[in-house]
N, C-alpha and C. Protein backbone atom coordinates (compact mmCIF):
# COMPACT_ATOMS: atom_id res chain seq x y z
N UNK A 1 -15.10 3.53 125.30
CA UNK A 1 -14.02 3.67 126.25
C UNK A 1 -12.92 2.63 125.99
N UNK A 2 -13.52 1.51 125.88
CA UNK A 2 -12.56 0.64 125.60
C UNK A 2 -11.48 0.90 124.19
N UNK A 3 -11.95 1.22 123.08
CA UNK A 3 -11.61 1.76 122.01
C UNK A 3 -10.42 2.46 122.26
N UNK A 4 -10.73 3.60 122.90
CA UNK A 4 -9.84 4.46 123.66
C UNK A 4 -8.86 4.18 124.15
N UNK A 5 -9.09 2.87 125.06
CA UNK A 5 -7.45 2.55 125.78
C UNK A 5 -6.66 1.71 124.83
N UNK A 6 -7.08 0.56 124.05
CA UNK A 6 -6.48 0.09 122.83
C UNK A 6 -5.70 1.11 122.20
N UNK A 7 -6.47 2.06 121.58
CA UNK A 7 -5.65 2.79 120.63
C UNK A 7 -4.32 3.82 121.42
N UNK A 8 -4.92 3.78 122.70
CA UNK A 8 -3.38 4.55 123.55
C UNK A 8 -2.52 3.65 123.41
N UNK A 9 -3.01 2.09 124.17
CA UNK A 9 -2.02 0.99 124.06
C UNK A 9 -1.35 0.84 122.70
N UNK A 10 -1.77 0.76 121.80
CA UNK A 10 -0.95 0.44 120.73
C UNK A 10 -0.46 2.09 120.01
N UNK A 11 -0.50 2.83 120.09
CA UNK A 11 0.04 3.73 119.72
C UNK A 11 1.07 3.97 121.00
N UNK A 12 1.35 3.80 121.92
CA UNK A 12 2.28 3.43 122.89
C UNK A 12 3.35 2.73 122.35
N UNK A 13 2.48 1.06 122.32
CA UNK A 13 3.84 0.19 121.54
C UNK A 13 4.46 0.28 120.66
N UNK A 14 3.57 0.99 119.05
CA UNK A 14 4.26 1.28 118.34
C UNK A 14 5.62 2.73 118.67
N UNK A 15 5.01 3.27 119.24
CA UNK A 15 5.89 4.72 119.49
C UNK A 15 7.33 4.03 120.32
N UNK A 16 7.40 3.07 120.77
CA UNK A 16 8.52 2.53 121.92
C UNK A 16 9.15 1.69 120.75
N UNK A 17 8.60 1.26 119.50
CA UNK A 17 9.50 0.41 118.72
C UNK A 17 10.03 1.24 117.50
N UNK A 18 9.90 2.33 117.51
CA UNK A 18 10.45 3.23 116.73
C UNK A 18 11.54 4.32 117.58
N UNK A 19 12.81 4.26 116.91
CA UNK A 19 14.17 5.33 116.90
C UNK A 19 14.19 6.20 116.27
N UNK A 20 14.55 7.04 116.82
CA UNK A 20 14.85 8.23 115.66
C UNK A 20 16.23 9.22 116.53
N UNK A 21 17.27 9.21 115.17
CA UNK A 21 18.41 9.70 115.58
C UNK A 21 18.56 11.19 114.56
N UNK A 22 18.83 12.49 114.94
CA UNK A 22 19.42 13.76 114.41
C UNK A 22 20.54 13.76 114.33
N UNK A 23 21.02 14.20 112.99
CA UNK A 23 22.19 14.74 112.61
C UNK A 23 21.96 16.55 112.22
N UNK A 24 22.85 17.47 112.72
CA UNK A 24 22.73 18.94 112.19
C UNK A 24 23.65 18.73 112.01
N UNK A 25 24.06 19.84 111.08
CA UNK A 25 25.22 20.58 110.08
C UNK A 25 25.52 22.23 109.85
N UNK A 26 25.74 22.85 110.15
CA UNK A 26 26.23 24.19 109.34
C UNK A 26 26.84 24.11 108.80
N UNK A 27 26.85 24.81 107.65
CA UNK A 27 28.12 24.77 106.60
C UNK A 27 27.79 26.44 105.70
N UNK A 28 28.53 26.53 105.75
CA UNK A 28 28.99 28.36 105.42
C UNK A 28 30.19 28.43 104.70
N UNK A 29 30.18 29.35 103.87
CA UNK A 29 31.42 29.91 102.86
C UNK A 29 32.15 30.44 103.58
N UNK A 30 33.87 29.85 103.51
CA UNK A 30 34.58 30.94 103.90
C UNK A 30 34.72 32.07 103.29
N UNK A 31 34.30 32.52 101.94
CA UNK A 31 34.11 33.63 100.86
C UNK A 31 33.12 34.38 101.34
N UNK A 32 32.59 34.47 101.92
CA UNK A 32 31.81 35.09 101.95
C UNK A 32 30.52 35.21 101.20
N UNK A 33 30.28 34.22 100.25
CA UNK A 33 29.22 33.53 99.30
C UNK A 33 27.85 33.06 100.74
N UNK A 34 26.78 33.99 100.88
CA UNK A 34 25.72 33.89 101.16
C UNK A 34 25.17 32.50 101.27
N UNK A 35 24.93 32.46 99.48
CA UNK A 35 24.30 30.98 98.95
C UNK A 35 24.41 30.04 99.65
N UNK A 36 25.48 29.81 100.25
CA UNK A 36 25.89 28.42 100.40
C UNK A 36 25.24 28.34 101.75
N UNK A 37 25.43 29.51 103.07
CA UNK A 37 24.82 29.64 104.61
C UNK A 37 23.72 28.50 104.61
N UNK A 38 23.71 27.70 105.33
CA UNK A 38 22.40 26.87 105.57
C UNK A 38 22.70 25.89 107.03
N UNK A 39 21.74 25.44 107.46
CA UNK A 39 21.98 24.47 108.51
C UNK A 39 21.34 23.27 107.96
N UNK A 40 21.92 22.14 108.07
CA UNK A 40 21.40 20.69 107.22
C UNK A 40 21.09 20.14 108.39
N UNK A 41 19.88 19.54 108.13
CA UNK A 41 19.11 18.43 109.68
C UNK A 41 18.87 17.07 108.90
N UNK A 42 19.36 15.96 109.67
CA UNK A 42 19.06 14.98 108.34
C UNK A 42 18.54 13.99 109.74
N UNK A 43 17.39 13.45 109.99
CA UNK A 43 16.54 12.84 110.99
C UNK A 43 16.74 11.31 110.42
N UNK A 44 17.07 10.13 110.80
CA UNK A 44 17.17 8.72 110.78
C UNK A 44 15.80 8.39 111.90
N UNK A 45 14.45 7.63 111.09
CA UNK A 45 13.58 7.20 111.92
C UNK A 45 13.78 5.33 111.20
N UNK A 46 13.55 4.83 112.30
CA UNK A 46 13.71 3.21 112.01
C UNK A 46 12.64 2.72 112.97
N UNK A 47 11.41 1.81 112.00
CA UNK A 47 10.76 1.48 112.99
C UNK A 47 10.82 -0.09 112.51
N UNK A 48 11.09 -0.64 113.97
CA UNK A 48 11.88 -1.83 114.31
C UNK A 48 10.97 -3.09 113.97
N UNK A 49 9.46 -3.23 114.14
CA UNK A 49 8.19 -4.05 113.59
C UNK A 49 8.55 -4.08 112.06
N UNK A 50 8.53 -3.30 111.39
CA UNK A 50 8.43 -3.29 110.06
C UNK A 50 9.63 -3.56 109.42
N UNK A 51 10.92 -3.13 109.99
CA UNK A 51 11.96 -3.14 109.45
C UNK A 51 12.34 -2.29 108.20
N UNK A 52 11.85 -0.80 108.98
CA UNK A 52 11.80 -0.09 107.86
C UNK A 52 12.69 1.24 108.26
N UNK A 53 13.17 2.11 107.41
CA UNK A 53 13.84 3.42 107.66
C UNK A 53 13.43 4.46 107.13
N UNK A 54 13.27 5.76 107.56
CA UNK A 54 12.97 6.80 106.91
C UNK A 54 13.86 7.74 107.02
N UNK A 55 14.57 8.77 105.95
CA UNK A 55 15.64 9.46 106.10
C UNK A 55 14.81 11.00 105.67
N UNK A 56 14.60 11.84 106.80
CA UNK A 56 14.01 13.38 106.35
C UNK A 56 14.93 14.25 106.34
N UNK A 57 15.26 14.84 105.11
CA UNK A 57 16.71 15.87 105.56
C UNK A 57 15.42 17.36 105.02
N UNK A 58 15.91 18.24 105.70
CA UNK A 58 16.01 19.93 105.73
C UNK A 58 16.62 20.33 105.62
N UNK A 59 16.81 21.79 104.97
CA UNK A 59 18.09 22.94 104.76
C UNK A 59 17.20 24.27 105.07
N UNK A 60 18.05 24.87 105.77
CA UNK A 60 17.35 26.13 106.54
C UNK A 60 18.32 27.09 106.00
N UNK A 61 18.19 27.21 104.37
CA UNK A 61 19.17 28.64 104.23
C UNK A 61 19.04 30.11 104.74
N UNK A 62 20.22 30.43 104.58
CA UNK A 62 20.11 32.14 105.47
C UNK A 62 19.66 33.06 103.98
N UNK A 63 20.61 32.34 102.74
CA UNK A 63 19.87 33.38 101.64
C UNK A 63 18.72 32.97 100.80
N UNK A 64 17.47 32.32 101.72
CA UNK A 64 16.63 31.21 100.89
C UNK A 64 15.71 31.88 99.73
N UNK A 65 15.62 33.35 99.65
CA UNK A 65 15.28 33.81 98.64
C UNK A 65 15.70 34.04 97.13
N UNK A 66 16.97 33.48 97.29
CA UNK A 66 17.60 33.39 95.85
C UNK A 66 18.02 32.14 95.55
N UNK A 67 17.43 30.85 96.49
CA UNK A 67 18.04 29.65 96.02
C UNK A 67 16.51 29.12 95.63
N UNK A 68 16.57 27.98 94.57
CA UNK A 68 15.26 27.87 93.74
C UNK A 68 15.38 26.02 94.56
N UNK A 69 16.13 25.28 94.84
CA UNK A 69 16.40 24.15 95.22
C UNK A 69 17.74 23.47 95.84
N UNK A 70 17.89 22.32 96.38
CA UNK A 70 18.90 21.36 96.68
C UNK A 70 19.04 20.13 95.96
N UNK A 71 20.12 19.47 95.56
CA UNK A 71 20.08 18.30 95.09
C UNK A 71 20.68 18.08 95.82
N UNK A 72 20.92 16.58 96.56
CA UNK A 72 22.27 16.02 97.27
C UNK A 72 21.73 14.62 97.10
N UNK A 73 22.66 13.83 97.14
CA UNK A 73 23.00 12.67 96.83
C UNK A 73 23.90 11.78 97.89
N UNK A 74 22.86 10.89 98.41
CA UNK A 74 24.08 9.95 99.53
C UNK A 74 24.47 9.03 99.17
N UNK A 75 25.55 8.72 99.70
CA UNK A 75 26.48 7.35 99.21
C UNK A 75 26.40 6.36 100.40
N UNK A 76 26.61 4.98 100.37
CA UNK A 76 27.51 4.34 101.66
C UNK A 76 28.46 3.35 101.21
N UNK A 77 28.91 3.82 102.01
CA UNK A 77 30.41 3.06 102.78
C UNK A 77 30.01 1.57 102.05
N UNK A 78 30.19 0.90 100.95
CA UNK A 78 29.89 -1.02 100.95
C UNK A 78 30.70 -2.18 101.85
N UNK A 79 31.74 -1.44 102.67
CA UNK A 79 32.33 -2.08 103.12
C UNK A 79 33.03 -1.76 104.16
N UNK A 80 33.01 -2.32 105.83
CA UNK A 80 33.47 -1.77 106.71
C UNK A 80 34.97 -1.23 106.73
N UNK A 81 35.57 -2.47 106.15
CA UNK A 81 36.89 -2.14 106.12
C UNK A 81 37.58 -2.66 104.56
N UNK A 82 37.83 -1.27 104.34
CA UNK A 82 38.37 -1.35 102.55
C UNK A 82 39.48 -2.08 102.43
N UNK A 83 40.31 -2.59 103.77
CA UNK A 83 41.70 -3.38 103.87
C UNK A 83 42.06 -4.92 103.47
N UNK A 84 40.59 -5.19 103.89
CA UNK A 84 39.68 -6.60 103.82
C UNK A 84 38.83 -6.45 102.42
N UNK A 85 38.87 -8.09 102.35
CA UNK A 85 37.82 -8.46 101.32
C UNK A 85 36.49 -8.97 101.79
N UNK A 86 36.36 -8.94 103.07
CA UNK A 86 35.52 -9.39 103.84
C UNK A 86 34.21 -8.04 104.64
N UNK A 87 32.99 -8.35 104.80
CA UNK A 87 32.47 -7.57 105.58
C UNK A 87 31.64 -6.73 104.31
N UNK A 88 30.83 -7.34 103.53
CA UNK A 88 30.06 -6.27 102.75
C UNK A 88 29.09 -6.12 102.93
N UNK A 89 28.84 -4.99 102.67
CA UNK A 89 27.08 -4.12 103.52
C UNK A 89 26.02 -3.72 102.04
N UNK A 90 25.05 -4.09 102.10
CA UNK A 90 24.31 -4.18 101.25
C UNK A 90 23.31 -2.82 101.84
N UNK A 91 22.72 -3.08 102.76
CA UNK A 91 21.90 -1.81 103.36
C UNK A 91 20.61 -1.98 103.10
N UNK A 92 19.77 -1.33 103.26
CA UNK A 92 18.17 -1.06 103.23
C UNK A 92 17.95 -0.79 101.56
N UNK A 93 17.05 -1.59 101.21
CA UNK A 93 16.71 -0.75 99.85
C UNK A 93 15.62 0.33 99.68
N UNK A 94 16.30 1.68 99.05
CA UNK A 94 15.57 3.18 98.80
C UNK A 94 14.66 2.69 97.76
N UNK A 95 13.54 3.02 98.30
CA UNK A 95 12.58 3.19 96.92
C UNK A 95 12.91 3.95 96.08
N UNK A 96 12.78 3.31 94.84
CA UNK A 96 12.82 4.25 93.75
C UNK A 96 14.41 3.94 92.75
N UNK A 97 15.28 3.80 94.19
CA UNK A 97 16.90 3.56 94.01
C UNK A 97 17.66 2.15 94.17
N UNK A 98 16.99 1.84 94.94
CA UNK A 98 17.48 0.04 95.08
C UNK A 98 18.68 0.47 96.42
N UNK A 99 19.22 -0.32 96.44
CA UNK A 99 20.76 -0.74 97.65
C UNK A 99 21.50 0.79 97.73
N UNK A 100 22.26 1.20 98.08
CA UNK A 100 23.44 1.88 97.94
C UNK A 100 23.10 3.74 98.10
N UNK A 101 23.49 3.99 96.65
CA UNK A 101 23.30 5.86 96.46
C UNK A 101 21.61 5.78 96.40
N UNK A 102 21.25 7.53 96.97
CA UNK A 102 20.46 7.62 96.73
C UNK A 102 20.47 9.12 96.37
N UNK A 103 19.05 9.55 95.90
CA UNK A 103 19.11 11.39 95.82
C UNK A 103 17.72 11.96 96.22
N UNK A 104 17.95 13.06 96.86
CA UNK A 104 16.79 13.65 97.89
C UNK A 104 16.70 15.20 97.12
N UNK A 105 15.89 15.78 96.43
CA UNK A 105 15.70 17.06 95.79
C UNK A 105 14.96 17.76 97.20
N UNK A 106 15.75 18.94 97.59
CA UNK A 106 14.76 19.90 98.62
C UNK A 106 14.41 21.13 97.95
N UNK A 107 13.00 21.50 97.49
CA UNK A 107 12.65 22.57 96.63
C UNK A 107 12.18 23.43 97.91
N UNK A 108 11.90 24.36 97.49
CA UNK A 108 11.52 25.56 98.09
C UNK A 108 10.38 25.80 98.62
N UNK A 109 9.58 25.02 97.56
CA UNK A 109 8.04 24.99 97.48
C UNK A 109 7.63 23.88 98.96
N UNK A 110 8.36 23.47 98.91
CA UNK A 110 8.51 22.62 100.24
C UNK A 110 9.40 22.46 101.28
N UNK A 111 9.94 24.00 101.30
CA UNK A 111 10.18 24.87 102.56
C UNK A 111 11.34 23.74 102.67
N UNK A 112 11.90 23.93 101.59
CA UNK A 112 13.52 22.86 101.48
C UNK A 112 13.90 21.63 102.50
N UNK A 113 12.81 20.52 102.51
CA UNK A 113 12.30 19.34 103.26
C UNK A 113 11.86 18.53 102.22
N UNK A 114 12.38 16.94 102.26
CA UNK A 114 12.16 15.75 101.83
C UNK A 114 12.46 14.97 102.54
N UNK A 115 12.23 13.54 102.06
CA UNK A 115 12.59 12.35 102.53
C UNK A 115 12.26 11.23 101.71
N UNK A 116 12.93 10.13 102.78
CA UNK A 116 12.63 8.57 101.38
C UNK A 116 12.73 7.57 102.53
N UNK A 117 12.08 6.96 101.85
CA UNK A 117 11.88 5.71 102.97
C UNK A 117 12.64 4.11 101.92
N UNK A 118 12.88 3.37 103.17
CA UNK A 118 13.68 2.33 102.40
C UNK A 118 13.48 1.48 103.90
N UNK A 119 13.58 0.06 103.79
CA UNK A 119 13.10 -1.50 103.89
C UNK A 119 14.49 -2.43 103.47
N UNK A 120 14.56 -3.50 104.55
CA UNK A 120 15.75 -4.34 104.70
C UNK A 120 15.09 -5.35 104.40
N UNK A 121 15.68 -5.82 103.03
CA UNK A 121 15.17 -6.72 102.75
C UNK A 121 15.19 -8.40 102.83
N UNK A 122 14.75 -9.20 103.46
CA UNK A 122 14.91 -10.52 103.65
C UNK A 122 15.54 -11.11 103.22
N UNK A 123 15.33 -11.20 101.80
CA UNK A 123 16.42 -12.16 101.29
C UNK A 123 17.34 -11.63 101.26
N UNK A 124 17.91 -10.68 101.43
CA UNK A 124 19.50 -9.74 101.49
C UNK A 124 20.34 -10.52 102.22
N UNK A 125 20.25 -12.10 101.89
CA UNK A 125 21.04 -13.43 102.97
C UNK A 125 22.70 -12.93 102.72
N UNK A 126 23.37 -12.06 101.56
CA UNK A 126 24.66 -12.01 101.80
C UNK A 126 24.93 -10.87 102.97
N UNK A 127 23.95 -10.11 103.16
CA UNK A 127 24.73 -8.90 103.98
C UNK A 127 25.06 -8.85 105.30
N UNK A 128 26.42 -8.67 105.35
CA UNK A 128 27.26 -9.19 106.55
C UNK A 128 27.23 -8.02 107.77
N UNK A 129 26.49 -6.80 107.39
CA UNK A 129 26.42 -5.53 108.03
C UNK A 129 25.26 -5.49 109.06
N UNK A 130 25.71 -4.95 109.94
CA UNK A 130 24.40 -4.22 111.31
C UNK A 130 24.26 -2.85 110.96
N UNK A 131 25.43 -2.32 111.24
CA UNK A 131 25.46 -0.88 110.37
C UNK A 131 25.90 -0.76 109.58
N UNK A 132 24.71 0.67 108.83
CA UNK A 132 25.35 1.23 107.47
C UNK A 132 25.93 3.04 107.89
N UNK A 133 27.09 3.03 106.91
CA UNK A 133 27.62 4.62 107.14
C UNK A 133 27.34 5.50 105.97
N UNK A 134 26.40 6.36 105.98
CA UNK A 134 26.01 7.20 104.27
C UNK A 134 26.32 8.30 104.46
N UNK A 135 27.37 8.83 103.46
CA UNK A 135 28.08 10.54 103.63
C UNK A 135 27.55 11.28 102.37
N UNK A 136 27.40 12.45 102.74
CA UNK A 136 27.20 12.74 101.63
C UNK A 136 28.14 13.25 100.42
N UNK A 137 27.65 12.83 98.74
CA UNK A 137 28.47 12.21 98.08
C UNK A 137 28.57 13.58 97.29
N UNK A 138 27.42 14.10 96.94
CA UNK A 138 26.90 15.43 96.23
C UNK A 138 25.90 16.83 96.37
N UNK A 139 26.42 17.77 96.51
CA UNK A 139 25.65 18.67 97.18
C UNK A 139 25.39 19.89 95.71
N UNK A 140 24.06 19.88 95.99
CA UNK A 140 24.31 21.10 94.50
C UNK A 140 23.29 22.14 94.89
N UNK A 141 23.40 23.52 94.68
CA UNK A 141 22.27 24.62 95.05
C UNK A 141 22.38 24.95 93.82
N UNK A 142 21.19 25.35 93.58
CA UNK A 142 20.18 25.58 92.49
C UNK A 142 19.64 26.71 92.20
N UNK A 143 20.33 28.20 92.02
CA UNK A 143 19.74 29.04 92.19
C UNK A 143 18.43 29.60 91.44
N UNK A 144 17.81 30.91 91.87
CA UNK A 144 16.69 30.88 91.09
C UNK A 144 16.92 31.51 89.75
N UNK A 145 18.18 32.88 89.48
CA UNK A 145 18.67 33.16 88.42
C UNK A 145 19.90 31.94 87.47
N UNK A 146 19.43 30.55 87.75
CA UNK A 146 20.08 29.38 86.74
C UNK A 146 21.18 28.89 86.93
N UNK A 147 22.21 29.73 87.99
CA UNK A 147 23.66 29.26 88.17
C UNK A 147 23.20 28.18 89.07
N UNK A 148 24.93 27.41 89.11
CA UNK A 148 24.17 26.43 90.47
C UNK A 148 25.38 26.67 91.22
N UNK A 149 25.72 26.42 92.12
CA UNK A 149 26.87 25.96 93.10
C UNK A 149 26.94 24.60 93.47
N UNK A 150 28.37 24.07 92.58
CA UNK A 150 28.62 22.48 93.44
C UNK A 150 29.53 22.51 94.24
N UNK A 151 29.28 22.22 95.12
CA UNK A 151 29.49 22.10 96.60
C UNK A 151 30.66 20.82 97.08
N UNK A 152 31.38 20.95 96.91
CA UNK A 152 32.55 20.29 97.70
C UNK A 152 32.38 19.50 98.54
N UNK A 153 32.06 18.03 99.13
CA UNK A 153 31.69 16.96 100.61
C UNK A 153 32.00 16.40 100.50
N UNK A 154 33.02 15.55 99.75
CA UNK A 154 33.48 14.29 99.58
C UNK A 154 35.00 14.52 98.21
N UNK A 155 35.21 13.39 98.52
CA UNK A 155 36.49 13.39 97.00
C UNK A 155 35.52 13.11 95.66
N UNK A 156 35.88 13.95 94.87
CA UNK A 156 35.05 13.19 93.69
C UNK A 156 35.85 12.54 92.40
N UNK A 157 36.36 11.56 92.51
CA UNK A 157 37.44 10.97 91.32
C UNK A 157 36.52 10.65 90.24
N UNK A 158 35.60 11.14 89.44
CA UNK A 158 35.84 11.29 88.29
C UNK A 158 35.82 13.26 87.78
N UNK A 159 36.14 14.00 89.18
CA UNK A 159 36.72 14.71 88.92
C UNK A 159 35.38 16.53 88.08
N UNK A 160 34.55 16.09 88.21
CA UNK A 160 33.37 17.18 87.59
C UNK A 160 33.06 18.07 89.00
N UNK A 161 33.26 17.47 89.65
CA UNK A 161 33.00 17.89 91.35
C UNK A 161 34.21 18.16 91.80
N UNK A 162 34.25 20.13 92.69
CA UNK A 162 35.46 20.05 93.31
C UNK A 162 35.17 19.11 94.38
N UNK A 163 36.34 18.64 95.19
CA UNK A 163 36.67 17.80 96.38
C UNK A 163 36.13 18.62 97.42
N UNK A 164 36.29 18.53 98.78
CA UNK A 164 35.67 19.24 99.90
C UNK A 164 36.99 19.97 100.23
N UNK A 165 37.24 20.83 100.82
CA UNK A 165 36.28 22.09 100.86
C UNK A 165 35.75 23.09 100.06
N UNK A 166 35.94 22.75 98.82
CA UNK A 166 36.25 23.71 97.66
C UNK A 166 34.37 24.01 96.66
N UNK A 167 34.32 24.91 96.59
CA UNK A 167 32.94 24.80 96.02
C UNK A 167 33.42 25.52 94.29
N UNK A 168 32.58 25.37 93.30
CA UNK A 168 32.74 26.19 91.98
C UNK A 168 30.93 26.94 92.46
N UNK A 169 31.03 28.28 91.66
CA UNK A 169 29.57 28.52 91.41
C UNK A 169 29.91 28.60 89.34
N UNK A 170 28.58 27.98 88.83
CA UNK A 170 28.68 27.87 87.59
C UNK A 170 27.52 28.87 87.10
N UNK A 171 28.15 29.73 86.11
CA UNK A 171 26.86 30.69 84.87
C UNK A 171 27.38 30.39 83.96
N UNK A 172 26.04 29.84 83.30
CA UNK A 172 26.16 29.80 81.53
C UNK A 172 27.39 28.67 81.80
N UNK A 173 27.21 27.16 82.31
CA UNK A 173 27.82 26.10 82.28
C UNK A 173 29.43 26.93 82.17
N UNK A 174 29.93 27.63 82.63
CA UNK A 174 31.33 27.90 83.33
C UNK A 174 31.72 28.30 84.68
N UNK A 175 32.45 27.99 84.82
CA UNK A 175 32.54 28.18 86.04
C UNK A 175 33.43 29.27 86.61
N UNK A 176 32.14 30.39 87.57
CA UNK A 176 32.49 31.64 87.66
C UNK A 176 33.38 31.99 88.79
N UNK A 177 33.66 31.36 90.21
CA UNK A 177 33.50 31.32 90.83
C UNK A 177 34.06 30.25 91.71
N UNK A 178 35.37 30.27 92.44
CA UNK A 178 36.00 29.33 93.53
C UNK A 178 35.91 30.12 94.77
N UNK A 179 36.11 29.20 95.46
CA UNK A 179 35.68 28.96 96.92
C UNK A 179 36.15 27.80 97.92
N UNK A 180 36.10 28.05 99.37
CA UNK A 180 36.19 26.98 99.67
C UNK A 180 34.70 27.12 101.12
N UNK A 181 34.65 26.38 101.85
CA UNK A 181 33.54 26.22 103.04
C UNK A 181 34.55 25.43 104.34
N UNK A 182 33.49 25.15 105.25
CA UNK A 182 34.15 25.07 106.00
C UNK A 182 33.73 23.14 106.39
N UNK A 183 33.65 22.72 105.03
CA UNK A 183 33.09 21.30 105.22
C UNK A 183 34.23 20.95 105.03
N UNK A 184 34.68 19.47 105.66
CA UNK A 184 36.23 19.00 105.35
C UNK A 184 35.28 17.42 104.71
N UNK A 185 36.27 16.80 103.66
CA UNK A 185 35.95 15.57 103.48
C UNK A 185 35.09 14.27 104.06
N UNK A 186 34.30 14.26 103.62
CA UNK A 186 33.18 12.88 104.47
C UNK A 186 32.72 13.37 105.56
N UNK A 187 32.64 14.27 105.85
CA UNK A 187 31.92 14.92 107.33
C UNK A 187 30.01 15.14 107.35
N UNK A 188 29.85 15.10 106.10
CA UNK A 188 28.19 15.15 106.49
C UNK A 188 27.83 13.87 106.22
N UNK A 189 27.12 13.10 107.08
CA UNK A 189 26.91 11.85 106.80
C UNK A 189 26.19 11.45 108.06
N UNK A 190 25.43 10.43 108.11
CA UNK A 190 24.44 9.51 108.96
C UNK A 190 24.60 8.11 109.01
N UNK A 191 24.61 7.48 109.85
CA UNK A 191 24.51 6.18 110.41
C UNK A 191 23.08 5.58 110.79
N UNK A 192 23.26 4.32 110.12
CA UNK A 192 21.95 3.71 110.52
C UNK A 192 22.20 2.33 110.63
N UNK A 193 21.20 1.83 111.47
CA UNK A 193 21.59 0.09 111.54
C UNK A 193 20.47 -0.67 111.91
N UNK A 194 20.90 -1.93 111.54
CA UNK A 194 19.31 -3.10 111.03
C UNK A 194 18.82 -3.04 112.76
């Protein structure tokens, strides 16, 4: 019995020192391009003992039978204010990725769901940040007949990526296919803080 109330008690405390914040998304072709239909859920869990974060994103496509995967890729913000030389954000480090970008593959086979976990690290004595802002940087669908669609969410200056709203679909590495969606610049993105 006793056993029993311990493990309520501390599964209590732990459950009260953990956050968890939702972000959704729709994003749909104004073309009328199927592919692209999906709703994006991207879940921020931070549990506050450990000093740790977990980022689970989902895509719930409408045409999920002809898409084979997701790539997307987040960025953040290094700096609150780009006006200033002051105020740089270092962030949690992603396993696997270290500080900064990271990339989350959602396959099919796993009902288009991942995640990554990442840890603030101690000695990180320069980082002047509470919060971090991560948009997403790169969005790519993967179809199952080989084309892909890159997906427009951000500016991309070196330019291989249309800008947002604009998508290419590519066959046989050309590109078949313009478009735009109804994503405008830096709009999918999550916030998190130490």
């Amino acid at each position: 019995m006793k056993f029993s109330f311990y493990f309520l008690i501390l599964t209590l405390f732990i459950s009260t020192c953990t956050t968890t914040k939702s972000y959704e998304y729709e994003i749909f072709s104004n073309d009328g391009n199927k592919n692209i239909d999906t709703k994006l859920v991207i879940d921020v869990r931070k549990e506050l003992i450990r000093d740790q974060v977990t980022i689970n994103v989902q895509s719930f496509p409408k045409s999920k039978n002809n898409i084979k995967n997701y790539e997307i890729i987040f960025d953040m913000k290094f700096r609150e204010d780009y006006n200033s030389d002051s105020t740089l954000c270092i962030g949690p480090v992603w396993h696997e990725f270290g500080p900064g970008e990271f990339l989350i593959q959602l396959n099919e086979d796993n009902n288009f769901k991942n995640n990554i976990k990442g840890s603030f690290e101690k000695q990180a004595q320069i980082d002047e940040c509470i919060k971090y802002f991560y948009y997403l940087r790169y969005f790519v669908i993967n179809l199952k007949n080989g084309d892909k669609i890159l997906t427009g969410v951000a500016t991309d200056y070196a330019e291989e990526y249309p800008d947002a709203p604009y998508f290419w679909q590519i066959e046989k590495n050309i590109i078949d296919k313009n478009g735009s969606t109804n994503i405008s610049k830096y709009s999918l993105y999550f916030e998190l803080s130490r």
